[in-house]
Protein backbone atom coordinates (compact mmCIF):
# COMPACT_ATOMS: atom_id res chain seq x y z
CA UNK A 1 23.66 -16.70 -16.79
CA UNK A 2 21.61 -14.79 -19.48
CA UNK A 3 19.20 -12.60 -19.68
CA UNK A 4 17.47 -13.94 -22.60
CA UNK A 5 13.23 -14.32 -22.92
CA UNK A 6 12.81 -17.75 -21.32
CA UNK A 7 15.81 -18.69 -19.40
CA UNK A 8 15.34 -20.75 -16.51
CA UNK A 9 16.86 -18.91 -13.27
CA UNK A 10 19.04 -21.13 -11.76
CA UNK A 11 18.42 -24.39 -9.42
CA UNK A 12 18.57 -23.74 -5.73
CA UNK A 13 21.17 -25.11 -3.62
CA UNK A 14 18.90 -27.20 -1.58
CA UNK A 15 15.15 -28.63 -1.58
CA UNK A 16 12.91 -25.87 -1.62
CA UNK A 17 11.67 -25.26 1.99
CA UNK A 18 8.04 -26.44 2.48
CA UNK A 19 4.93 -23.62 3.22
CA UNK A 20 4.56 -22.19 6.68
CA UNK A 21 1.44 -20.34 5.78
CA UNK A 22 -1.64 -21.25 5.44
CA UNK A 23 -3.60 -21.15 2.01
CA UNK A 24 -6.96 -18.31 1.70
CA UNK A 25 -10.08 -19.73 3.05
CA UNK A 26 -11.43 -18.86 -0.86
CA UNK A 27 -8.98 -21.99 -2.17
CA UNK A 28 -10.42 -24.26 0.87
CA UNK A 29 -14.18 -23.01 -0.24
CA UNK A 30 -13.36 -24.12 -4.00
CA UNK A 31 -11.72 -27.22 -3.39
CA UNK A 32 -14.18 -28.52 -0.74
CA UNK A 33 -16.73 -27.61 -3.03
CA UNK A 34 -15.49 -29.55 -6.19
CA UNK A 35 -14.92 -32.38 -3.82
CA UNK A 36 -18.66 -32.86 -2.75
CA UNK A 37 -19.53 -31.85 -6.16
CA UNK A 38 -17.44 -34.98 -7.67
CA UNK A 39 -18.62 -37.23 -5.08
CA UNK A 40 -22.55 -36.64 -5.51
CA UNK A 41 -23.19 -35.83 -9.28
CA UNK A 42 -22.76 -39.41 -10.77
CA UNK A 43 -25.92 -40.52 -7.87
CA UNK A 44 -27.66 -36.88 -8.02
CA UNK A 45 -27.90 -37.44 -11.77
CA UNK A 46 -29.31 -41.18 -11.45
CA UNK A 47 -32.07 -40.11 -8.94
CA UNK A 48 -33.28 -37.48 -11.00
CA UNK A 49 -31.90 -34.30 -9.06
CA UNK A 50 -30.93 -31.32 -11.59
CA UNK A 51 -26.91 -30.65 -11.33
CA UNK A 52 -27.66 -27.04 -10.53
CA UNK A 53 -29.47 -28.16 -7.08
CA UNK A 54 -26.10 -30.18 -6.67
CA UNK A 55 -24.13 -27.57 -7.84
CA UNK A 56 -25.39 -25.07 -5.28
CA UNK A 57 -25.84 -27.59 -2.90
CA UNK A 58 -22.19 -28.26 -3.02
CA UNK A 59 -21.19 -24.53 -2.81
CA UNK A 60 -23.44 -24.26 0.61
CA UNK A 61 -21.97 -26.97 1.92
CA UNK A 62 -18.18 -26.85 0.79
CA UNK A 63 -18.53 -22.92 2.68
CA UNK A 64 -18.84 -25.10 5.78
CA UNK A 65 -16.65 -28.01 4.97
CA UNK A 66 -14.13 -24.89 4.00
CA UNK A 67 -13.96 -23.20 7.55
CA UNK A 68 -12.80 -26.85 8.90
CA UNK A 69 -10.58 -27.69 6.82
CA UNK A 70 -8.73 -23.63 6.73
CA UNK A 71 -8.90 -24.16 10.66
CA UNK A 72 -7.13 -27.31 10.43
CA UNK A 73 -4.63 -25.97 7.89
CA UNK A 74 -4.32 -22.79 10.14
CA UNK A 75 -3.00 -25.63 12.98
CA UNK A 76 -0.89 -27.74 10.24
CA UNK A 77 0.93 -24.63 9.98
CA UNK A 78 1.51 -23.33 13.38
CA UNK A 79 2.94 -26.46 14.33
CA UNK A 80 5.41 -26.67 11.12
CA UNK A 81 6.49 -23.22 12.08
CA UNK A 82 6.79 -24.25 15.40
CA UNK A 83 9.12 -27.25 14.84
């Protein structure tokens, strides 16, 4: 092993063990609200609706989408933790 700038540490002995905790409620926010963002600009745009009304429109709603999908995270979790 070397300390050099750069050097990979080495491989672990086995897979690396999967996440027991659940991710911040600000990463299921910005995710949920990219996702309805994709999935509405394309039609949005063709009606006539400005992308800032979707934009904001998708932050409002992906806050909502967000405390589902963190509660249903929170549960993934407990039960990988529990076995």
């Amino acid at each position: 092993m070397t300390d050099a700038p750069g050097a990979r540490p080495p491989a672990p002995d086995g897979p690396v063990p999967l996440r027991t905790e659940p991710r911040p409620l600000i990463v299921h926010w910005l995710v949920d609200s990219a996702v309805l963002f994709l999935a509405t600009i394309i039609v949005a745009l063709f009606v006539g609706v400005s992308w800032w009304v979707v934009l904001m429109l998708s932050l409002v709603l992906g806050g909502v989408a967000a405390r589902l999908t963190y509660q249903a995270d929170v549960r993934a979790m407990a039960e990988r933790r529990a076995g």
